[in-house]
PDB file of N, CA and C in Angstrom:
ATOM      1  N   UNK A   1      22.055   7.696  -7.191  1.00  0.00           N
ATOM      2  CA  UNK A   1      20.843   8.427  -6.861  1.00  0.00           C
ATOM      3  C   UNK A   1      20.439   8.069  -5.437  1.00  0.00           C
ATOM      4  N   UNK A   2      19.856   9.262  -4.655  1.00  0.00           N
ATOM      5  CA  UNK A   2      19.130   8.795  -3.501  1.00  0.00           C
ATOM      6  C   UNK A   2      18.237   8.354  -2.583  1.00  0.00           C
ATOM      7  N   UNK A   3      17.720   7.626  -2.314  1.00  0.00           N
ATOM      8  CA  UNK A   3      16.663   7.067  -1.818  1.00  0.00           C
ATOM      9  C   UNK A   3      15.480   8.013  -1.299  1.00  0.00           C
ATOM     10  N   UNK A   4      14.615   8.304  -1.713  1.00  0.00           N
ATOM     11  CA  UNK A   4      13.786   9.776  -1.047  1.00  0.00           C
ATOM     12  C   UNK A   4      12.824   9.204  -0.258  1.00  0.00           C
ATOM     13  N   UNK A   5      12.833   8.281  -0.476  1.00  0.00           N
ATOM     14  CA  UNK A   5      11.789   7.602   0.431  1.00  0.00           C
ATOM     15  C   UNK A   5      12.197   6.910   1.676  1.00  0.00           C
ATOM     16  N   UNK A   6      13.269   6.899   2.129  1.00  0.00           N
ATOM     17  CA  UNK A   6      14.439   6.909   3.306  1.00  0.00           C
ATOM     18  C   UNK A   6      14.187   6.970   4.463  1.00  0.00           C
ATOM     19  N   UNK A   7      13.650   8.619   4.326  1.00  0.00           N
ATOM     20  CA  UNK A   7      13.106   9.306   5.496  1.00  0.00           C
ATOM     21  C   UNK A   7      11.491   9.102   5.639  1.00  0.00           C
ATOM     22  N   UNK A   8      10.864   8.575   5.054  1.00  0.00           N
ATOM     23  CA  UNK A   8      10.014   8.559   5.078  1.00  0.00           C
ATOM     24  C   UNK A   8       9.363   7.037   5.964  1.00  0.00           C
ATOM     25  N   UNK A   9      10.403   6.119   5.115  1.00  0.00           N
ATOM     26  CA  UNK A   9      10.442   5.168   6.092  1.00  0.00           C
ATOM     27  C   UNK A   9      11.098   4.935   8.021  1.00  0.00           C
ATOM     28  N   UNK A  10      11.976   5.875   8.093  1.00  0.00           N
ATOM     29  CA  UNK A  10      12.371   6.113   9.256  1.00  0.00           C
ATOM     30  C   UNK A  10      11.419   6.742  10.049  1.00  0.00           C
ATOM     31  N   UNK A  11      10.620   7.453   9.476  1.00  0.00           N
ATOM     32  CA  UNK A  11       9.423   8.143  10.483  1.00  0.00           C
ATOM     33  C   UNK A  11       8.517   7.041  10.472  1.00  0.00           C
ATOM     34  N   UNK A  12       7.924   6.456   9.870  1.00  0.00           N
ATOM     35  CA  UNK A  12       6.902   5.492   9.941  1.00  0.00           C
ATOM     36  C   UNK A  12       7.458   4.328  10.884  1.00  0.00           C
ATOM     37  N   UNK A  13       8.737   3.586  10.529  1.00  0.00           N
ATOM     38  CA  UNK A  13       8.788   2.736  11.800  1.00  0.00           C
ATOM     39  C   UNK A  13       9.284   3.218  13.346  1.00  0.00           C
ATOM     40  N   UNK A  14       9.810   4.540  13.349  1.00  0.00           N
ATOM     41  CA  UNK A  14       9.555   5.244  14.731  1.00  0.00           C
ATOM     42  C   UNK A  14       8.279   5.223  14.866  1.00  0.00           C
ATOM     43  N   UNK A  15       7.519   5.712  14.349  1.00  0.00           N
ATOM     44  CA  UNK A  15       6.004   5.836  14.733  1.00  0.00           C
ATOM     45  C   UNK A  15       5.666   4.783  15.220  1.00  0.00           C
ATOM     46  N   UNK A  16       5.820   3.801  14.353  1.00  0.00           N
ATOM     47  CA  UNK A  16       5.039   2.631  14.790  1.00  0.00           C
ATOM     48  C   UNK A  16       5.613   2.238  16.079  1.00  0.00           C
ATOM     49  N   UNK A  17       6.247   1.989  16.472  1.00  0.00           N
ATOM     50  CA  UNK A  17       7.845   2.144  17.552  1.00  0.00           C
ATOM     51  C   UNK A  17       7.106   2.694  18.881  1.00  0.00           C
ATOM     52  N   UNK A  18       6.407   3.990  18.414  1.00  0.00           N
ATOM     53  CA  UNK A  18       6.325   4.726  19.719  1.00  0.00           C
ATOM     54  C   UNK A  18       4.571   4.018  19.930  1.00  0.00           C
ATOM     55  N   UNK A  19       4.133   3.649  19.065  1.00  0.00           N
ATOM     56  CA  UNK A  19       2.391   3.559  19.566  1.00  0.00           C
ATOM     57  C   UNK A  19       2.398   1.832  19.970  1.00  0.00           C
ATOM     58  N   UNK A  20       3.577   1.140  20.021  1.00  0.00           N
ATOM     59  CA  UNK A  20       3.376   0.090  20.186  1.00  0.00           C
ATOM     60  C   UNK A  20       4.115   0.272  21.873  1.00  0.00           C
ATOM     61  N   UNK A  21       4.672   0.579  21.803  1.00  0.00           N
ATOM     62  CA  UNK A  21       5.553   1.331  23.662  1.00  0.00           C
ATOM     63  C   UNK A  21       4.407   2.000  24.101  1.00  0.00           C
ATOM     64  N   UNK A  22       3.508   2.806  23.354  1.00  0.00           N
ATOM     65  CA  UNK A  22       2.495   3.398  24.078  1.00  0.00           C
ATOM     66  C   UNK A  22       1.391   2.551  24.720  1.00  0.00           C
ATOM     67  N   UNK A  23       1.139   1.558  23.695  1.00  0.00           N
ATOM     68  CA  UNK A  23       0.254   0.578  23.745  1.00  0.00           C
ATOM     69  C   UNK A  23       0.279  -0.053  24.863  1.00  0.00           C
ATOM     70  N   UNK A  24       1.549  -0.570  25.178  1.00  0.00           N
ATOM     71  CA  UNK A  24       2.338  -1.744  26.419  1.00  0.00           C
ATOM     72  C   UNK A  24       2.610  -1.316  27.597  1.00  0.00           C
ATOM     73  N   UNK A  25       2.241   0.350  27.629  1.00  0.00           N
ATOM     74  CA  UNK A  25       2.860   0.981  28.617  1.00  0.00           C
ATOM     75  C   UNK A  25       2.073   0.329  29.844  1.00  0.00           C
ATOM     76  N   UNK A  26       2.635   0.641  31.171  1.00  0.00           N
ATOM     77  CA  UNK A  26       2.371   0.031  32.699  1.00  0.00           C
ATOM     78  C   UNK A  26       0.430   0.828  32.613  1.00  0.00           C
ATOM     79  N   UNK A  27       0.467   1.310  32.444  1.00  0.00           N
ATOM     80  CA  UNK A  27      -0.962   2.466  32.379  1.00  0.00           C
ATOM     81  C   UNK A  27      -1.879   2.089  31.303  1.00  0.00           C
ATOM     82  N   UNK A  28      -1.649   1.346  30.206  1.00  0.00           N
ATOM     83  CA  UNK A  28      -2.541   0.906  29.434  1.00  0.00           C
ATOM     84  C   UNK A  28      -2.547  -0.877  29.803  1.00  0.00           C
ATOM     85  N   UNK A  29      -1.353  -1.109  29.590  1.00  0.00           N
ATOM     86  CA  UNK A  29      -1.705  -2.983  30.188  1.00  0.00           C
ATOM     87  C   UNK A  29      -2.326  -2.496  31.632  1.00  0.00           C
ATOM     88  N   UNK A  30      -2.734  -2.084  32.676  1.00  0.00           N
ATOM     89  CA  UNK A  30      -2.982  -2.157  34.018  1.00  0.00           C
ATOM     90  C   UNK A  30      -4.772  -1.247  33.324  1.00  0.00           C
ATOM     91  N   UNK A  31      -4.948  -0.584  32.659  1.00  0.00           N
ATOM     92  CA  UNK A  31      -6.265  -0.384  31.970  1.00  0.00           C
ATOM     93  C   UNK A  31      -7.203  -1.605  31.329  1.00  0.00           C
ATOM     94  N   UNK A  32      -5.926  -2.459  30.680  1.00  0.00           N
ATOM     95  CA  UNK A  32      -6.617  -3.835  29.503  1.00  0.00           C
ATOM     96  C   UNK A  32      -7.039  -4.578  30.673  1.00  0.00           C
ATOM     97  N   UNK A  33      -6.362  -4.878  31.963  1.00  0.00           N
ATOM     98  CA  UNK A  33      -6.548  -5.757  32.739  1.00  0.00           C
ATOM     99  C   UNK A  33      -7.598  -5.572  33.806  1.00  0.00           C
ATOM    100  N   UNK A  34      -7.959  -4.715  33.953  1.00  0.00           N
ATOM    101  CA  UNK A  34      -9.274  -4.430  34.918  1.00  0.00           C
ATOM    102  C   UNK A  34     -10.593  -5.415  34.324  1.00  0.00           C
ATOM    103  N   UNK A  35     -11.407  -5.393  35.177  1.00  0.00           N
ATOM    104  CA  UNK A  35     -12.203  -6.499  35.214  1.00  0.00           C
ATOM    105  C   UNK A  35     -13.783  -6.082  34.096  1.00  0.00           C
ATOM    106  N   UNK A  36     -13.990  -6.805  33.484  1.00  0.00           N
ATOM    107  CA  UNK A  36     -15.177  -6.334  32.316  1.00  0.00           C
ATOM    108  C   UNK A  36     -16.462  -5.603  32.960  1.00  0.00           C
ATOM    109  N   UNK A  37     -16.446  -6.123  34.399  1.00  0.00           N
ATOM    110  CA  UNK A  37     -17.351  -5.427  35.018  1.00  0.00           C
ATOM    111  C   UNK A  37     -17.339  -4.009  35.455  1.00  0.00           C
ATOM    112  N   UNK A  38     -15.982  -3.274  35.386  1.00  0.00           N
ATOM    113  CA  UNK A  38     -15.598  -1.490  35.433  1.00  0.00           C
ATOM    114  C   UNK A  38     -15.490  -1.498  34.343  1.00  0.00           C
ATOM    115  N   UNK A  39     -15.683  -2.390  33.229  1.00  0.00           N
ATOM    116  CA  UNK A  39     -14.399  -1.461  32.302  1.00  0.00           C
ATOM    117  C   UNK A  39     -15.325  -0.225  31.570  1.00  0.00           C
ATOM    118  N   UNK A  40     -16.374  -0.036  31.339  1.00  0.00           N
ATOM    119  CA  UNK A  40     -17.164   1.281  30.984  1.00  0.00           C
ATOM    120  C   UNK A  40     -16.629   2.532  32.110  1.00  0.00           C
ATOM    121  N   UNK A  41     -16.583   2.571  33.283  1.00  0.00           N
ATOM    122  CA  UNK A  41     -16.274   3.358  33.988  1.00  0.00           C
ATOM    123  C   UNK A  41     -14.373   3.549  34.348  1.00  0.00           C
ATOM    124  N   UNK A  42     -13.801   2.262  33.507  1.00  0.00           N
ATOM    125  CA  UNK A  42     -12.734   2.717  33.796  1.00  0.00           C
ATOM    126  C   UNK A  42     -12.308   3.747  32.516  1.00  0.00           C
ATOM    127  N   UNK A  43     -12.861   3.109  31.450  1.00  0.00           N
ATOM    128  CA  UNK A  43     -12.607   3.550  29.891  1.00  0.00           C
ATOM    129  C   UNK A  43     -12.721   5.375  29.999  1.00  0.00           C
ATOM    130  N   UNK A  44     -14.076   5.174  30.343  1.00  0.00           N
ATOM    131  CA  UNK A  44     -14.273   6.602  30.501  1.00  0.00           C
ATOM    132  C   UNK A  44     -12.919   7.710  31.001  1.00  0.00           C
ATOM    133  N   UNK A  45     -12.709   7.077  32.055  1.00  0.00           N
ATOM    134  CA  UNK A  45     -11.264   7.813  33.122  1.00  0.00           C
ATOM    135  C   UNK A  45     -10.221   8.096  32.375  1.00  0.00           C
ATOM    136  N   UNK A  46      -9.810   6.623  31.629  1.00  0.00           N
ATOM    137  CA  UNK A  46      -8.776   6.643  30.992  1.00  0.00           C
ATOM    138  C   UNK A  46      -8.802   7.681  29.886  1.00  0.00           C
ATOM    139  N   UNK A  47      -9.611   7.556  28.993  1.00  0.00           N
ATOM    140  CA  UNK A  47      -9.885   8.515  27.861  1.00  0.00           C
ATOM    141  C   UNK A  47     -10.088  10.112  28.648  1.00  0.00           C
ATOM    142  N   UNK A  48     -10.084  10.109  29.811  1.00  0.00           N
ATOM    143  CA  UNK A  48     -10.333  11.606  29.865  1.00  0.00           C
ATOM    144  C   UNK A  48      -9.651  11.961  30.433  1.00  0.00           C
ATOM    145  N   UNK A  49      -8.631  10.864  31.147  1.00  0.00           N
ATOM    146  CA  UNK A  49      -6.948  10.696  32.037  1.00  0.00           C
ATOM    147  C   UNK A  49      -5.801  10.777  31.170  1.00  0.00           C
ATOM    148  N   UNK A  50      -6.117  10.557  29.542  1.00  0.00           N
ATOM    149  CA  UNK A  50      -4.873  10.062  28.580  1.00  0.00           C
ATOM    150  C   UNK A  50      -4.045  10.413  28.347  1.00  0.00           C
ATOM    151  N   UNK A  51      -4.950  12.300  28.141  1.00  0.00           N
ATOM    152  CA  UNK A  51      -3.645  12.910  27.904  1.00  0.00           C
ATOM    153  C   UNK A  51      -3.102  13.624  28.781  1.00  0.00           C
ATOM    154  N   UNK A  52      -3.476  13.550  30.398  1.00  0.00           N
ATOM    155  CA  UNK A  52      -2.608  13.748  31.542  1.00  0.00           C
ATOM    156  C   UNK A  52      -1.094  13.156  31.546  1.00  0.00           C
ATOM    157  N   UNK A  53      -1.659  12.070  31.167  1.00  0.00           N
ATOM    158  CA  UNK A  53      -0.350  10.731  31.896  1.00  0.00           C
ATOM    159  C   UNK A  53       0.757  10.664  31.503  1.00  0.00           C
ATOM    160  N   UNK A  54       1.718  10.309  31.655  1.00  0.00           N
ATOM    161  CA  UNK A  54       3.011  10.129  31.444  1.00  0.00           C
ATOM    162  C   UNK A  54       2.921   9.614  30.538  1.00  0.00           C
ATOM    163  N   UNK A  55       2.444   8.593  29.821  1.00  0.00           N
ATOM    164  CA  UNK A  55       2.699   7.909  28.841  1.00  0.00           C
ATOM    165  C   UNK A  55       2.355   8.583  27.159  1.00  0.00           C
ATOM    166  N   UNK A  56       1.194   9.185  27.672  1.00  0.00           N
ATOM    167  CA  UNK A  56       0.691  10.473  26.288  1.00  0.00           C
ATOM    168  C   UNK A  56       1.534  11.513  26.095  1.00  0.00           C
ATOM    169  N   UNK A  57       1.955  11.797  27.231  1.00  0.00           N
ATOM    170  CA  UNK A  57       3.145  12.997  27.122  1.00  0.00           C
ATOM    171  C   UNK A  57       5.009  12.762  26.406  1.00  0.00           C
ATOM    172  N   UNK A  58       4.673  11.073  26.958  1.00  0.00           N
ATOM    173  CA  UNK A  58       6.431  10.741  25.942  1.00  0.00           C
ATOM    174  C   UNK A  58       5.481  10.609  24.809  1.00  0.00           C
ATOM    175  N   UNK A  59       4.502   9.732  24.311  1.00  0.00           N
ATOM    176  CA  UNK A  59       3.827   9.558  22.970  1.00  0.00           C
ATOM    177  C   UNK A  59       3.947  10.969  22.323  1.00  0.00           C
ATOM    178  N   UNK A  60       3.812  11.894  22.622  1.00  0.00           N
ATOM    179  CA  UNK A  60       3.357  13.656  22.235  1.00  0.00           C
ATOM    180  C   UNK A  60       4.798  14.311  21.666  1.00  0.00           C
ATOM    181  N   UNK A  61       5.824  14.101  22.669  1.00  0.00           N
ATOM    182  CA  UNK A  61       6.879  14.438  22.591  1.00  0.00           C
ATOM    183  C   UNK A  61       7.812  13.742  21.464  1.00  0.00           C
ATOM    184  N   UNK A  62       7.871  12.077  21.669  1.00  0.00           N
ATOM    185  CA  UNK A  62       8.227  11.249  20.648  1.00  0.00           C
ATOM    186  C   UNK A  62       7.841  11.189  19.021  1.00  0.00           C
ATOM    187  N   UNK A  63       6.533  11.893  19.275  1.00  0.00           N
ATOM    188  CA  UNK A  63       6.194  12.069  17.755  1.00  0.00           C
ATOM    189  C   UNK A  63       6.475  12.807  17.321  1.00  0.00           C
ATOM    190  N   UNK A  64       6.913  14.547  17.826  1.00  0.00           N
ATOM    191  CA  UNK A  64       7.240  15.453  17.413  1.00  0.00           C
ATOM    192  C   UNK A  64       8.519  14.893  17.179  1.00  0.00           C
ATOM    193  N   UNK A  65       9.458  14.633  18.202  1.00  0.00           N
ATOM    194  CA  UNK A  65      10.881  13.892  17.726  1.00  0.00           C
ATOM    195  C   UNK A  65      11.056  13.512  16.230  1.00  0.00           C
ATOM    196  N   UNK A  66      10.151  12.353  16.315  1.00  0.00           N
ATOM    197  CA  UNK A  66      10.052  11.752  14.863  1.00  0.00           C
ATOM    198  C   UNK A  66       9.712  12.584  13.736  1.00  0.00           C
ATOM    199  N   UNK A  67       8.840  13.364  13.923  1.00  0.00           N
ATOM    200  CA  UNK A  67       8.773  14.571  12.844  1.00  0.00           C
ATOM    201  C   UNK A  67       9.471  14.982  12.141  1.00  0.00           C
ATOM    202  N   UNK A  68      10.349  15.865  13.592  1.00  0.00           N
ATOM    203  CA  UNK A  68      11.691  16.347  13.391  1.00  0.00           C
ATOM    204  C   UNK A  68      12.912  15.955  12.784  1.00  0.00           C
ATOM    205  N   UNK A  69      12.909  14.780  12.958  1.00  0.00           N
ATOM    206  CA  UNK A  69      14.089  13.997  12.157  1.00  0.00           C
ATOM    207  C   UNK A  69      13.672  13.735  10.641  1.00  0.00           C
ATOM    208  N   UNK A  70      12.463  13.455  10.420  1.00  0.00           N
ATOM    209  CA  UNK A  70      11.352  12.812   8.877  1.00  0.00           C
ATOM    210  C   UNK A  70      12.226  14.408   8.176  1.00  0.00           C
ATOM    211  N   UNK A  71      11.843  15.638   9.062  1.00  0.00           N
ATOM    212  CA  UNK A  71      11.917  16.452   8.144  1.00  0.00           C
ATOM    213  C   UNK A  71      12.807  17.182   7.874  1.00  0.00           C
ATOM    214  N   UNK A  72      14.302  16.897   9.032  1.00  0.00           N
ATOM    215  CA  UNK A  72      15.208  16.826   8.503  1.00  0.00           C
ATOM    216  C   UNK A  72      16.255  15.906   7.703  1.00  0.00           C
ATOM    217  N   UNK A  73      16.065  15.272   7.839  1.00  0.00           N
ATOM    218  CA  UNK A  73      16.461  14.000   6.712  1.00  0.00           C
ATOM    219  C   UNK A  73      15.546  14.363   5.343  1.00  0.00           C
ATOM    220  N   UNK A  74      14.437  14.243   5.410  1.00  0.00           N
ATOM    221  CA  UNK A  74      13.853  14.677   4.076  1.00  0.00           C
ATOM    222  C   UNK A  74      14.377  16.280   3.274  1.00  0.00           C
ATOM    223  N   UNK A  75      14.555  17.173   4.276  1.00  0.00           N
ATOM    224  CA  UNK A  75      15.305  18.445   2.998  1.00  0.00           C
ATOM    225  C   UNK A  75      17.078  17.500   2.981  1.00  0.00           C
ATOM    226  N   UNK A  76      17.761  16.870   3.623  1.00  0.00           N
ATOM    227  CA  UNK A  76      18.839  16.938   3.633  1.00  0.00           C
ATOM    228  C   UNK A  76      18.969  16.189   2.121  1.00  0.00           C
ATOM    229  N   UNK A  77      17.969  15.037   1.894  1.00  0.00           N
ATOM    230  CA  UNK A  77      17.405  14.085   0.603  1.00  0.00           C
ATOM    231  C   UNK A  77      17.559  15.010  -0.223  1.00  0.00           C
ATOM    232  N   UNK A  78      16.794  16.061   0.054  1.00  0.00           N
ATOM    233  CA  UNK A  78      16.023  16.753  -1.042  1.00  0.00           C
ATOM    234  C   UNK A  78      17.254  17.756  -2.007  1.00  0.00           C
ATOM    235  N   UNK A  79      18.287  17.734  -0.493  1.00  0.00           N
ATOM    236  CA  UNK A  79      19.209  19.132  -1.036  1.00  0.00           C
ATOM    237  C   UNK A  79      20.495  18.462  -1.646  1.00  0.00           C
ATOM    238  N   UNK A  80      20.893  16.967  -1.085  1.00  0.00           N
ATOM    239  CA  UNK A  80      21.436  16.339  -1.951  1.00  0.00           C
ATOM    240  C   UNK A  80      21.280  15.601  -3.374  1.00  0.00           C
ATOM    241  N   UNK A  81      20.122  15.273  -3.878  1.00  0.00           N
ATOM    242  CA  UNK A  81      19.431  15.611  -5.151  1.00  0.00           C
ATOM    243  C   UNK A  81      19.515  16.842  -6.165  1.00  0.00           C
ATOM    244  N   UNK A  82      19.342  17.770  -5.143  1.00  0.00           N
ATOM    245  CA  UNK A  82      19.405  19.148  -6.033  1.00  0.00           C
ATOM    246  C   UNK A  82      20.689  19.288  -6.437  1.00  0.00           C
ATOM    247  N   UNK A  83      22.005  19.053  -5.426  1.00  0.00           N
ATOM    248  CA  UNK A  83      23.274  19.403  -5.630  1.00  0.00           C
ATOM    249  C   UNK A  83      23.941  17.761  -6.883  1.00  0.00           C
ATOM    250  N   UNK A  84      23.303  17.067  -6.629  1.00  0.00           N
ATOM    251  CA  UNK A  84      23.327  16.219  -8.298  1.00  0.00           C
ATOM    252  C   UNK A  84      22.649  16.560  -9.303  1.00  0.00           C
ATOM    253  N   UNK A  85      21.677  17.306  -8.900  1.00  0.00           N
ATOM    254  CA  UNK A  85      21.475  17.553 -10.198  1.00  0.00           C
ATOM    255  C   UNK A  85      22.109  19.130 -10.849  1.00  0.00           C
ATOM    256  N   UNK A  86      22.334  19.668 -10.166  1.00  0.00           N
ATOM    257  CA  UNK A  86      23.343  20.716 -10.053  1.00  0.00           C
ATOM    258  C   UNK A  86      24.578  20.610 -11.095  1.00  0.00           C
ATOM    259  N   UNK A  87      25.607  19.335 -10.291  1.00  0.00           N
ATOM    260  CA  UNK A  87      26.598  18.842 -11.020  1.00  0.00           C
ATOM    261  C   UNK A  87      26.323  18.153 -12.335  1.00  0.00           C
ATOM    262  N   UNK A  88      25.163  18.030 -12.315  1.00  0.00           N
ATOM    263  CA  UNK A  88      24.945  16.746 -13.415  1.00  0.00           C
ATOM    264  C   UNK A  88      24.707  18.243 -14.853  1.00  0.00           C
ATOM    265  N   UNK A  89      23.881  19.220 -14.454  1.00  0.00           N
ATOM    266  CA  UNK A  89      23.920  19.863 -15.634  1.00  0.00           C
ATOM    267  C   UNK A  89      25.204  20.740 -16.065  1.00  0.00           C
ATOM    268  N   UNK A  90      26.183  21.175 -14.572  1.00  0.00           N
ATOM    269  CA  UNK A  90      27.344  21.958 -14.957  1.00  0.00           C
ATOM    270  C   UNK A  90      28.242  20.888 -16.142  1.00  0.00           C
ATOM    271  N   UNK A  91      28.248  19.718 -15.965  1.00  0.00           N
ATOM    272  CA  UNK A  91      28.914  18.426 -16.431  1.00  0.00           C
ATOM    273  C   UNK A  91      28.548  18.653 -17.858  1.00  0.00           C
ATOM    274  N   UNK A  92      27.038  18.550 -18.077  1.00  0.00           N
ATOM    275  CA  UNK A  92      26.652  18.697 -19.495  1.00  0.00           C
ATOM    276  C   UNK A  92      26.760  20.267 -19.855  1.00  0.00           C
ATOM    277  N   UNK A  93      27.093  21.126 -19.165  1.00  0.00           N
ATOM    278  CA  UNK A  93      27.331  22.597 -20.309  1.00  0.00           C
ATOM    279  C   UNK A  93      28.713  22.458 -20.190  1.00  0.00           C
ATOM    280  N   UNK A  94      29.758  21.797 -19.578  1.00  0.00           N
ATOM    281  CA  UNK A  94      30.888  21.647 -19.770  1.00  0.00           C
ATOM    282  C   UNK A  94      31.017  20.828 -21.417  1.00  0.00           C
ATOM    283  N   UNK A  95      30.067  20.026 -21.047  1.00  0.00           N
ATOM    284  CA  UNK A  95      30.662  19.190 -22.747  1.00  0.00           C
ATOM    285  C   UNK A  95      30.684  19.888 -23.707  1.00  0.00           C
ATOM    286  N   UNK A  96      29.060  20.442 -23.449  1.00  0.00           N
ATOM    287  CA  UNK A  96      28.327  20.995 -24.603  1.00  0.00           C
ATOM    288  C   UNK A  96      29.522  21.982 -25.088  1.00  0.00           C
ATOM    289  N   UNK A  97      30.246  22.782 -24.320  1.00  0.00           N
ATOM    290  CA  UNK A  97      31.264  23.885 -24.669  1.00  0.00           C
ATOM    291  C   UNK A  97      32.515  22.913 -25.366  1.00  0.00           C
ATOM    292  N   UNK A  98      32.486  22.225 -24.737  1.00  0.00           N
ATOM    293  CA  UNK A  98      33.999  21.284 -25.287  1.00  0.00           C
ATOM    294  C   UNK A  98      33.600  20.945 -26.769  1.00  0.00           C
ATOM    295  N   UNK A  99      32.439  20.694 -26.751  1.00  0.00           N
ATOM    296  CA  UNK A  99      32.058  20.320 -28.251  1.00  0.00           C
ATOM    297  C   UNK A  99      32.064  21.159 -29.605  1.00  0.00           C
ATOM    298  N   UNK A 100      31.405  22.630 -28.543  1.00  0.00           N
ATOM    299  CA  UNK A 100      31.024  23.616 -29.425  1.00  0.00           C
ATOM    300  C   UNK A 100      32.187  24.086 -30.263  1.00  0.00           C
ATOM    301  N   UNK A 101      33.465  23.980 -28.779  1.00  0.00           N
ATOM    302  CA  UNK A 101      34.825  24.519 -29.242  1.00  0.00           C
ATOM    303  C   UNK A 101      35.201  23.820 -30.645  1.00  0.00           C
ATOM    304  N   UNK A 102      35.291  22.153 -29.985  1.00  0.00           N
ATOM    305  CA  UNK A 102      35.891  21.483 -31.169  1.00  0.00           C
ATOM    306  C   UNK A 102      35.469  21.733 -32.398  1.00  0.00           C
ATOM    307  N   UNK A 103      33.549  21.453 -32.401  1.00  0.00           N
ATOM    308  CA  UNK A 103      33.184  22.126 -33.961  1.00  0.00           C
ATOM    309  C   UNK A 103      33.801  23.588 -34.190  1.00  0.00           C
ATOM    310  N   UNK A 104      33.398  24.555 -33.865  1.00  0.00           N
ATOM    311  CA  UNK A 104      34.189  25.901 -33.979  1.00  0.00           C
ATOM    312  C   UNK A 104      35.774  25.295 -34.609  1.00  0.00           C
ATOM    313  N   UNK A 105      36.385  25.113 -33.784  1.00  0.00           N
ATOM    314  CA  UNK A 105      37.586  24.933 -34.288  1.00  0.00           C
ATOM    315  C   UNK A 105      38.156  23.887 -35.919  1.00  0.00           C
ATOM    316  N   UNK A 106      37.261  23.071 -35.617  1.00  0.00           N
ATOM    317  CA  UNK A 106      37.136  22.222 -37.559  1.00  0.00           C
ATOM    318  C   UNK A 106      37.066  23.204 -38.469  1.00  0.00           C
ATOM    319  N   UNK A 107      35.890  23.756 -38.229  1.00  0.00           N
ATOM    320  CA  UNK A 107      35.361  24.782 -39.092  1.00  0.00           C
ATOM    321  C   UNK A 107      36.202  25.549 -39.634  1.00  0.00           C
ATOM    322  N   UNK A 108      37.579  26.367 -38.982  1.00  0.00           N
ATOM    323  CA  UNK A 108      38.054  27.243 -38.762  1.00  0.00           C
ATOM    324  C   UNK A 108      39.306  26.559 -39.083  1.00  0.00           C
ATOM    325  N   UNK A 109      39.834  25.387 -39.318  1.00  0.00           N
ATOM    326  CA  UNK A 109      40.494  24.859 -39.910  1.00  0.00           C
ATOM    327  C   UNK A 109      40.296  24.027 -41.177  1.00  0.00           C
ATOM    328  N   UNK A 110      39.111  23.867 -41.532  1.00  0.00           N
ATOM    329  CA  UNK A 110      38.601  23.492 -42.489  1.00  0.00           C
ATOM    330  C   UNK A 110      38.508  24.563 -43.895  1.00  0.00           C
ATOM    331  N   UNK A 111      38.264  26.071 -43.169  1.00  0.00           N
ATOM    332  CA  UNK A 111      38.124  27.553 -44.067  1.00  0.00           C
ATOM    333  C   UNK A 111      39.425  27.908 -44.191  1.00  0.00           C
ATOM    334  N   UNK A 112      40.730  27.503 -43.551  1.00  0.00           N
ATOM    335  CA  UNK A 112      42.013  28.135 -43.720  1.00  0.00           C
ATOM    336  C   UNK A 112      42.626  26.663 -44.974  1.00  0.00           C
ATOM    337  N   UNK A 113      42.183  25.949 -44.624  1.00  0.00           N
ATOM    338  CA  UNK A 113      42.938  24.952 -45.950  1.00  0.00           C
ATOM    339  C   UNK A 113      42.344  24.431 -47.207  1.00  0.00           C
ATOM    340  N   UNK A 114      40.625  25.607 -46.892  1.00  0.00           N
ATOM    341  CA  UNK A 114      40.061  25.523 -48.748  1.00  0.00           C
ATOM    342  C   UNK A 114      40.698  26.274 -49.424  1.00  0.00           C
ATOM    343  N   UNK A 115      40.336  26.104 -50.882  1.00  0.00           N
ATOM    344  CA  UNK A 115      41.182  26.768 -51.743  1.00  0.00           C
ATOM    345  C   UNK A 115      40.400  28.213 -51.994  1.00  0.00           C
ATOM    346  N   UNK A 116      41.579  29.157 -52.577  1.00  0.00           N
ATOM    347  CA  UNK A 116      41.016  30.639 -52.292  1.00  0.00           C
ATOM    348  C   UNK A 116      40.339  30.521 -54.000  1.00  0.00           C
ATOM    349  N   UNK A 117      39.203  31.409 -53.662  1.00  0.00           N
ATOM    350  CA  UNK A 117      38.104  31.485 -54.579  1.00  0.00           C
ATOM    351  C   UNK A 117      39.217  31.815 -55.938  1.00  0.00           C
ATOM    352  N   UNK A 118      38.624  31.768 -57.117  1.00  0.00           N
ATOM    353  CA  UNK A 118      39.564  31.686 -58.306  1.00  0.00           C
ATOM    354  C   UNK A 118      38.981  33.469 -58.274  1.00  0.00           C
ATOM    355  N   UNK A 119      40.215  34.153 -59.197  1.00  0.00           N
ATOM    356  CA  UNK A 119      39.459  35.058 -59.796  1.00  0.00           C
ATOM    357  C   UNK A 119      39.197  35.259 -61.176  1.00  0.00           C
ATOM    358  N   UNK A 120      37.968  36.253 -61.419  1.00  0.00           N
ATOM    359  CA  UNK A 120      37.565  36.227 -62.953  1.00  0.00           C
ATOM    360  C   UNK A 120      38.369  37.088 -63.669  1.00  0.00           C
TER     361      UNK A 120
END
């Protein structure tokens, strides 16, 4: 059986992946480090600079990435599941017929070697 939760984990530690690179980027450490005395007026900039910058724009792009992969890996999960379970029921109407045959066939050898009704 397959892990469905796979892909799910692969998007979450990309994610996390990309907001921790986002976090560290040259543009946010050089933001953390300004002096407490701007930092209201730098904050402001930044938050209204964020999603200019280079760094929001790989963040933007990278997440869609990650998306993209979550949600192809997740139907690929999804369609290999289906195709077991696919096989798994052709498997059981295969028996079921193998079975049916064999009873059928007892039966049918069982009615050719009773004895023929007496007559009155």
């Amino acid at each position: 059986m397959q892990n469905i939760t796979h892909p799910l984990v692969n998007l979450s530690t990309a994610n996390a992946e990309l907001i921790t690179r986002f976090a560290q980027s040259p543009e946010m450490v050089e933001l953390a480090n300004t002096s407490a005395q701007k930092y209201f007026e730098l904050a402001q900039k930044a938050f209204g600079g964020t999603a200019a910058s280079e760094a929001h724009a790989d963040l933007v792009r990278s997440l869609t990435e990650n998306y993209s992969t979550f949600a192809r890996e997740n139907a690929q999960r999804l369609m290999g599941i289906a195709a077991e379970g696919q096989a798994q029921l052709a498997q059981q109407v295969q028996l079921a017929t193998e079975r049916l045959a064999a009873a059928a066939s007892t039966v049918a050898d069982a009615s050719k070697t009773a004895a023929p009704p007496r007559a009155k």
